[in-house]
PDB file of N, CA and C in Angstrom:
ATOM      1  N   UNK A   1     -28.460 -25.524 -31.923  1.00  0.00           N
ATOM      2  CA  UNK A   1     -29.020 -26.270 -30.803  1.00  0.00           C
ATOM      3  C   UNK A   1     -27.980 -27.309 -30.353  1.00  0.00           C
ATOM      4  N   UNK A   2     -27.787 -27.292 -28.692  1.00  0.00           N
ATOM      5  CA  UNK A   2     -27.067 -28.586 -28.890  1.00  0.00           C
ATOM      6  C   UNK A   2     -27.244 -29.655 -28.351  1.00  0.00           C
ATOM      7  N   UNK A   3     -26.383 -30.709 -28.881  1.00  0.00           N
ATOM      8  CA  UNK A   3     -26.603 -32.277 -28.749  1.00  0.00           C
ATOM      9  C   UNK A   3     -26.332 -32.230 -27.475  1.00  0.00           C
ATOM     10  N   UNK A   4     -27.467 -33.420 -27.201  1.00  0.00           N
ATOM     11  CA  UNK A   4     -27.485 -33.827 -25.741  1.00  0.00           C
ATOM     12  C   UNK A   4     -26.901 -35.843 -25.801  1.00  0.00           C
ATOM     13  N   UNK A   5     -26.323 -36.493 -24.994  1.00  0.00           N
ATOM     14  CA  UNK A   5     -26.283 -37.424 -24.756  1.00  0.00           C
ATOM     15  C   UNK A   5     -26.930 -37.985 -23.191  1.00  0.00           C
ATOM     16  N   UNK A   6     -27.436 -38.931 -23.597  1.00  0.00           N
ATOM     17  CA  UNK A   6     -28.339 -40.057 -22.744  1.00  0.00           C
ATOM     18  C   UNK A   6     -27.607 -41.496 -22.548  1.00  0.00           C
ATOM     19  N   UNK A   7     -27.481 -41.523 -21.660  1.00  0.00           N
ATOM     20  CA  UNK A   7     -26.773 -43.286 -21.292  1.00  0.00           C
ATOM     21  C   UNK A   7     -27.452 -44.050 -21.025  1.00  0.00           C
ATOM     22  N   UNK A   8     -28.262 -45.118 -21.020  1.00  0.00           N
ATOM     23  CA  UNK A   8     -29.199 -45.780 -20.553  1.00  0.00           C
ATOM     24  C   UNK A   8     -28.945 -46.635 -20.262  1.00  0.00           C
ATOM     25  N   UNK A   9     -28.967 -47.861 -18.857  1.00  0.00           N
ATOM     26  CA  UNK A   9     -28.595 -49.027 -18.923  1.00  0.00           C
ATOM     27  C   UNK A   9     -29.319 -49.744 -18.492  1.00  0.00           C
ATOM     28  N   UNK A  10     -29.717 -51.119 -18.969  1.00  0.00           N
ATOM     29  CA  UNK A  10     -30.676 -51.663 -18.976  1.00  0.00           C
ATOM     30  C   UNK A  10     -30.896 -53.151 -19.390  1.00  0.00           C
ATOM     31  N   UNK A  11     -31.482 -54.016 -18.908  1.00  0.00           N
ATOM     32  CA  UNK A  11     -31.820 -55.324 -18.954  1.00  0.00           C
ATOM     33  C   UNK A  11     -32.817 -56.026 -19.922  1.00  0.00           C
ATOM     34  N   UNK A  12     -33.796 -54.816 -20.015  1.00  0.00           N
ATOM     35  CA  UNK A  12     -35.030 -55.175 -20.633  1.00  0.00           C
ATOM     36  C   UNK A  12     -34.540 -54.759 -22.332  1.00  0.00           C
ATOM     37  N   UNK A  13     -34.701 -55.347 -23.123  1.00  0.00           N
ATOM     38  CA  UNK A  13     -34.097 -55.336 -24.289  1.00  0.00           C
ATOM     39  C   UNK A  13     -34.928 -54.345 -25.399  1.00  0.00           C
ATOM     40  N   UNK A  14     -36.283 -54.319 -25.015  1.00  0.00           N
ATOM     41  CA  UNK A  14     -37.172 -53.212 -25.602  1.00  0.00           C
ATOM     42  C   UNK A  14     -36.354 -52.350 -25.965  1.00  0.00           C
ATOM     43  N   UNK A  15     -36.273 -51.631 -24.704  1.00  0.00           N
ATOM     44  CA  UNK A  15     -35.227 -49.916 -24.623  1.00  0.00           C
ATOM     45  C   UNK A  15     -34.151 -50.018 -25.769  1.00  0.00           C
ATOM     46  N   UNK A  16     -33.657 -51.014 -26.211  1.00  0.00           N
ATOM     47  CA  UNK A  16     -32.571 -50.771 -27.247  1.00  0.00           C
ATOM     48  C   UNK A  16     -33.017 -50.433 -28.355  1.00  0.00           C
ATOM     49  N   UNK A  17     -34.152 -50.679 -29.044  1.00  0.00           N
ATOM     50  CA  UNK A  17     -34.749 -50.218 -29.992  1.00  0.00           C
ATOM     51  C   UNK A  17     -34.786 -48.852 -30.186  1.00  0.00           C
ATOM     52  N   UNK A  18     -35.090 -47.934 -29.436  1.00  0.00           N
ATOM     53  CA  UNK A  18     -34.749 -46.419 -29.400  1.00  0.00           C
ATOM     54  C   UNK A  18     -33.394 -45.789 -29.235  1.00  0.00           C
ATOM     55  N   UNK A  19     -31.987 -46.334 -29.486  1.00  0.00           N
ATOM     56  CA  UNK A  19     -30.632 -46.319 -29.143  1.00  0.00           C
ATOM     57  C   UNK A  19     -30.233 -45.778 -30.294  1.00  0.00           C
ATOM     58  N   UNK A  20     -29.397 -45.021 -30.768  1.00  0.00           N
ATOM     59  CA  UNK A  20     -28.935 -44.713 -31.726  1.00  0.00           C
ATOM     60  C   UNK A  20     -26.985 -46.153 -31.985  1.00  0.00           C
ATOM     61  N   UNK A  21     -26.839 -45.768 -31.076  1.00  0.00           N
ATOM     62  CA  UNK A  21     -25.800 -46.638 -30.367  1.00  0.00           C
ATOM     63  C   UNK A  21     -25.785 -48.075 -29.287  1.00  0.00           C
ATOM     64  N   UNK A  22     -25.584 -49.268 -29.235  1.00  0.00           N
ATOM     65  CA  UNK A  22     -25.927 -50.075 -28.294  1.00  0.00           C
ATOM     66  C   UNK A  22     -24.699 -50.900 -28.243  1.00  0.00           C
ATOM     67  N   UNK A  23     -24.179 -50.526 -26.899  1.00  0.00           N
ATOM     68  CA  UNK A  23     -23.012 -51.792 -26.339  1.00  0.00           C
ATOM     69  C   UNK A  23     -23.692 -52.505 -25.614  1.00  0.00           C
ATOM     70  N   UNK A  24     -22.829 -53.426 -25.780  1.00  0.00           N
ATOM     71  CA  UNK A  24     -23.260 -54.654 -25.288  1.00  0.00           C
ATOM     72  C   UNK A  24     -22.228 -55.552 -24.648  1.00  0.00           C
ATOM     73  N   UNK A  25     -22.164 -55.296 -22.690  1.00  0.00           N
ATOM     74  CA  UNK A  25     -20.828 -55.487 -22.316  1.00  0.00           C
ATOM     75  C   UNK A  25     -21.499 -56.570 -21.568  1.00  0.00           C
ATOM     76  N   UNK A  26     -20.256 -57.326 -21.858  1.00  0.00           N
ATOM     77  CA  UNK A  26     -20.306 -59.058 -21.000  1.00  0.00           C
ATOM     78  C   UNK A  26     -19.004 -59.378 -19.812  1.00  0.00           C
ATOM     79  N   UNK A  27     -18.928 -59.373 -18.640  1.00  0.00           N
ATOM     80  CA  UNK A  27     -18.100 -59.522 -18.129  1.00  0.00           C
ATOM     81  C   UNK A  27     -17.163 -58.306 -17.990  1.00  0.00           C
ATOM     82  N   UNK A  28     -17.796 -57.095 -17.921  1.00  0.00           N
ATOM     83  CA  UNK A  28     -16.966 -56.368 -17.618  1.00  0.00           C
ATOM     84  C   UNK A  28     -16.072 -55.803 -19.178  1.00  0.00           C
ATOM     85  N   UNK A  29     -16.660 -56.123 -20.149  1.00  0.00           N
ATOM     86  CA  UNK A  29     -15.679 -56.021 -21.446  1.00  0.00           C
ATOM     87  C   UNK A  29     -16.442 -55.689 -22.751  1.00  0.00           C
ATOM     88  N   UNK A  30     -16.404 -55.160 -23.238  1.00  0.00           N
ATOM     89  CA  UNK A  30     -17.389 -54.830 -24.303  1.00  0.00           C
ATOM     90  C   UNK A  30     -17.906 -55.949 -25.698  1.00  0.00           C
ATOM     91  N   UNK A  31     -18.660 -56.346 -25.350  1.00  0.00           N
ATOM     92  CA  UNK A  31     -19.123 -57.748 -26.771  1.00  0.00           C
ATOM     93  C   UNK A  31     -19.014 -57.402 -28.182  1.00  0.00           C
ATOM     94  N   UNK A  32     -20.539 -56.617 -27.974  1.00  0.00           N
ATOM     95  CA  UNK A  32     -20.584 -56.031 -29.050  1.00  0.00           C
ATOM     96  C   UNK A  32     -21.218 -54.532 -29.890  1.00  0.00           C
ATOM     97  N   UNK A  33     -21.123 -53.547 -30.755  1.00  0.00           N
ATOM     98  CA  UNK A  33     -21.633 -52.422 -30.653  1.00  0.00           C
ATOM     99  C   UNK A  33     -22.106 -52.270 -31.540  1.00  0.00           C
ATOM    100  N   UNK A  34     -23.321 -51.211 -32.184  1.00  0.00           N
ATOM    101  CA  UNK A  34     -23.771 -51.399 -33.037  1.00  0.00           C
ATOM    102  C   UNK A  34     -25.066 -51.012 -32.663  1.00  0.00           C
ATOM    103  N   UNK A  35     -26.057 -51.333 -33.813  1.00  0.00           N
ATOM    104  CA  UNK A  35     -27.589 -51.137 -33.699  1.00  0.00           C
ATOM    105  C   UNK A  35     -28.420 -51.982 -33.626  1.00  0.00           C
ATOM    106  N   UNK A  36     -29.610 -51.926 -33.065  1.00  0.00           N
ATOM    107  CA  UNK A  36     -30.427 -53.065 -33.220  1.00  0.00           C
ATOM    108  C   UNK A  36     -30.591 -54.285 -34.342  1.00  0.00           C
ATOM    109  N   UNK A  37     -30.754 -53.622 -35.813  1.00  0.00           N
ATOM    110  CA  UNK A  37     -30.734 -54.292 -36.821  1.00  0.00           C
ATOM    111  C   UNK A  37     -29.440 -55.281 -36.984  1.00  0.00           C
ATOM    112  N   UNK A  38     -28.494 -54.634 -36.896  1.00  0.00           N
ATOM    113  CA  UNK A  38     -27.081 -54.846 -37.343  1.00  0.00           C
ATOM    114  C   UNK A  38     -26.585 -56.054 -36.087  1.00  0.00           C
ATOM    115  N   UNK A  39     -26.843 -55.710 -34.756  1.00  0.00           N
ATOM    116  CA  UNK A  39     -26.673 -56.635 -33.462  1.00  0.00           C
ATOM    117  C   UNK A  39     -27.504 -58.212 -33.752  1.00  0.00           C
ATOM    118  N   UNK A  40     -28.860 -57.757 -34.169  1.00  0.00           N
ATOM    119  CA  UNK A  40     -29.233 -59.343 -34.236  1.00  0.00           C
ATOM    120  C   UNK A  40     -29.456 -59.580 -35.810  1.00  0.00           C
ATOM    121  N   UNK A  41     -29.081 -59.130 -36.368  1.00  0.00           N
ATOM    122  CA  UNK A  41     -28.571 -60.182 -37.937  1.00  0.00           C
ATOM    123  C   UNK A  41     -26.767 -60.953 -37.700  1.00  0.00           C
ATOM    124  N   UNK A  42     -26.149 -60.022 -36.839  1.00  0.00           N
ATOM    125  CA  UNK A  42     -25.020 -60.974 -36.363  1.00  0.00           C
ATOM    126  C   UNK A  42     -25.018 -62.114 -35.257  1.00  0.00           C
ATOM    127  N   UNK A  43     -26.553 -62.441 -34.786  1.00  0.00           N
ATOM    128  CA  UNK A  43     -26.601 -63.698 -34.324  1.00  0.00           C
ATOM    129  C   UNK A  43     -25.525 -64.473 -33.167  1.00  0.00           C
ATOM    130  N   UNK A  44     -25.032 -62.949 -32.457  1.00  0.00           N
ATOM    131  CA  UNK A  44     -24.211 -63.183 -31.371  1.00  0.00           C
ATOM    132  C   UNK A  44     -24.915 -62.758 -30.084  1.00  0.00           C
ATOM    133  N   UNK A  45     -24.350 -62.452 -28.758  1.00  0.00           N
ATOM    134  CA  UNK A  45     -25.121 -62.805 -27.741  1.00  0.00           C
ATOM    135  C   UNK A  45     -26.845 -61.476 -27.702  1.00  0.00           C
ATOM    136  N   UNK A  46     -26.401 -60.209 -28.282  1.00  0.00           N
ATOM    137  CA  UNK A  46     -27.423 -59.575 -28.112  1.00  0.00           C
ATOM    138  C   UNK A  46     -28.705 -60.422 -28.757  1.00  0.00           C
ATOM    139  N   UNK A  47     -28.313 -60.913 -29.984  1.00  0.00           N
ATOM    140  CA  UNK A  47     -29.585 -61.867 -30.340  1.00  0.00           C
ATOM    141  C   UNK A  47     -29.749 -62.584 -29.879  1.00  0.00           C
ATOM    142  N   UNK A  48     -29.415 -63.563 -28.827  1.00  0.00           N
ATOM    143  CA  UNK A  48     -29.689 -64.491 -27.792  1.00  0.00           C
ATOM    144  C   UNK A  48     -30.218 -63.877 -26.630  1.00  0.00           C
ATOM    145  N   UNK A  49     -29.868 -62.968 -26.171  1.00  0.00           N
ATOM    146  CA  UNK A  49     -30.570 -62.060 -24.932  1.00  0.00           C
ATOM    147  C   UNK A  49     -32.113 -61.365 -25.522  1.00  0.00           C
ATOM    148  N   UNK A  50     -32.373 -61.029 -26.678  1.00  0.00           N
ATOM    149  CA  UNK A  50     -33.544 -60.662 -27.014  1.00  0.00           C
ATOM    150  C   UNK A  50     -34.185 -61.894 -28.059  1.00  0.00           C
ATOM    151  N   UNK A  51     -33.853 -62.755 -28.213  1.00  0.00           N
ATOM    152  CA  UNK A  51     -34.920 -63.936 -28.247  1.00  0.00           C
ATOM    153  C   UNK A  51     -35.310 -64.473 -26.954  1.00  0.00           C
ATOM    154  N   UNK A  52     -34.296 -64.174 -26.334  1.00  0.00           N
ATOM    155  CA  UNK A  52     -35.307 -65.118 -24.696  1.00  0.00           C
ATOM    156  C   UNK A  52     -35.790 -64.088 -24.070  1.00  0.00           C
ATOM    157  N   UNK A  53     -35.924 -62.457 -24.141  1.00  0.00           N
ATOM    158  CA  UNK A  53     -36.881 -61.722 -23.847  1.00  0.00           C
ATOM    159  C   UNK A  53     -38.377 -61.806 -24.415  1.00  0.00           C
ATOM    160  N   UNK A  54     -37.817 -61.854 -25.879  1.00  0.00           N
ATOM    161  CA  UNK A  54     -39.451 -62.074 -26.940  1.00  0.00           C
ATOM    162  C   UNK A  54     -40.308 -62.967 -26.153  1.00  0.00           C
ATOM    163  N   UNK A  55     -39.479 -64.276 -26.444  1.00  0.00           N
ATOM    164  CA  UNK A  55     -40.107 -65.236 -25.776  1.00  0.00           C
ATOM    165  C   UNK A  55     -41.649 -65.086 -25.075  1.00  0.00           C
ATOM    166  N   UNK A  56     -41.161 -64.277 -23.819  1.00  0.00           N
ATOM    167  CA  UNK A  56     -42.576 -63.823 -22.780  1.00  0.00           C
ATOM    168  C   UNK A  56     -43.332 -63.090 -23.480  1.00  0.00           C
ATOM    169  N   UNK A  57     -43.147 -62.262 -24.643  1.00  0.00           N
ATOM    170  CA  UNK A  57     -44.349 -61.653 -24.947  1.00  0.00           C
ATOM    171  C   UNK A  57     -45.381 -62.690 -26.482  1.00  0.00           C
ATOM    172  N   UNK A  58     -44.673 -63.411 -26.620  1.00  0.00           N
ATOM    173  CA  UNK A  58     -45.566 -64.058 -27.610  1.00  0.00           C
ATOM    174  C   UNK A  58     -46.556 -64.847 -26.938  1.00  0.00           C
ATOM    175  N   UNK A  59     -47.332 -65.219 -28.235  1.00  0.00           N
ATOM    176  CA  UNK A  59     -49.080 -65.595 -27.328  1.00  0.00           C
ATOM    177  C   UNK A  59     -48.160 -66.950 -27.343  1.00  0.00           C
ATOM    178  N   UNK A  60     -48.326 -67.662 -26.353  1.00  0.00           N
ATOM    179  CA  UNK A  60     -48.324 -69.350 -26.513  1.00  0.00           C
ATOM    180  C   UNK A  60     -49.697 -70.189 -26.577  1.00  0.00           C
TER     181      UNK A  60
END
């Protein structure tokens, strides 16, 4: 069977959760790559872009 690839690009930070792969380009340049887990235990900008997504969905 063969492998298919999917590109997805996207704002809403949900969608990365289903990524096998996730760049993460700033300015035209690549930040950082990696997986969900691995992106925000390194506490660089992808974890700053999906804490201020969370944000809206928690109860306040």
């Amino acid at each position: 069977m063969p492998r298919k690839t999917a590109v997805i690009v996207t704002h809403r930070m949900g969608c990365t959760k289903i990524a096998d792969r996730i760049v993460v380009v700033e300015t035209g340049r690549i930040a950082e790559l990696g997986i969900h887990e691995e992106l925000y235990q390194q506490s660089g900008c992808y974890k700053q872009y999906w804490d201020v997504q969370a944000a809206d969905y928690v109860e306040r």
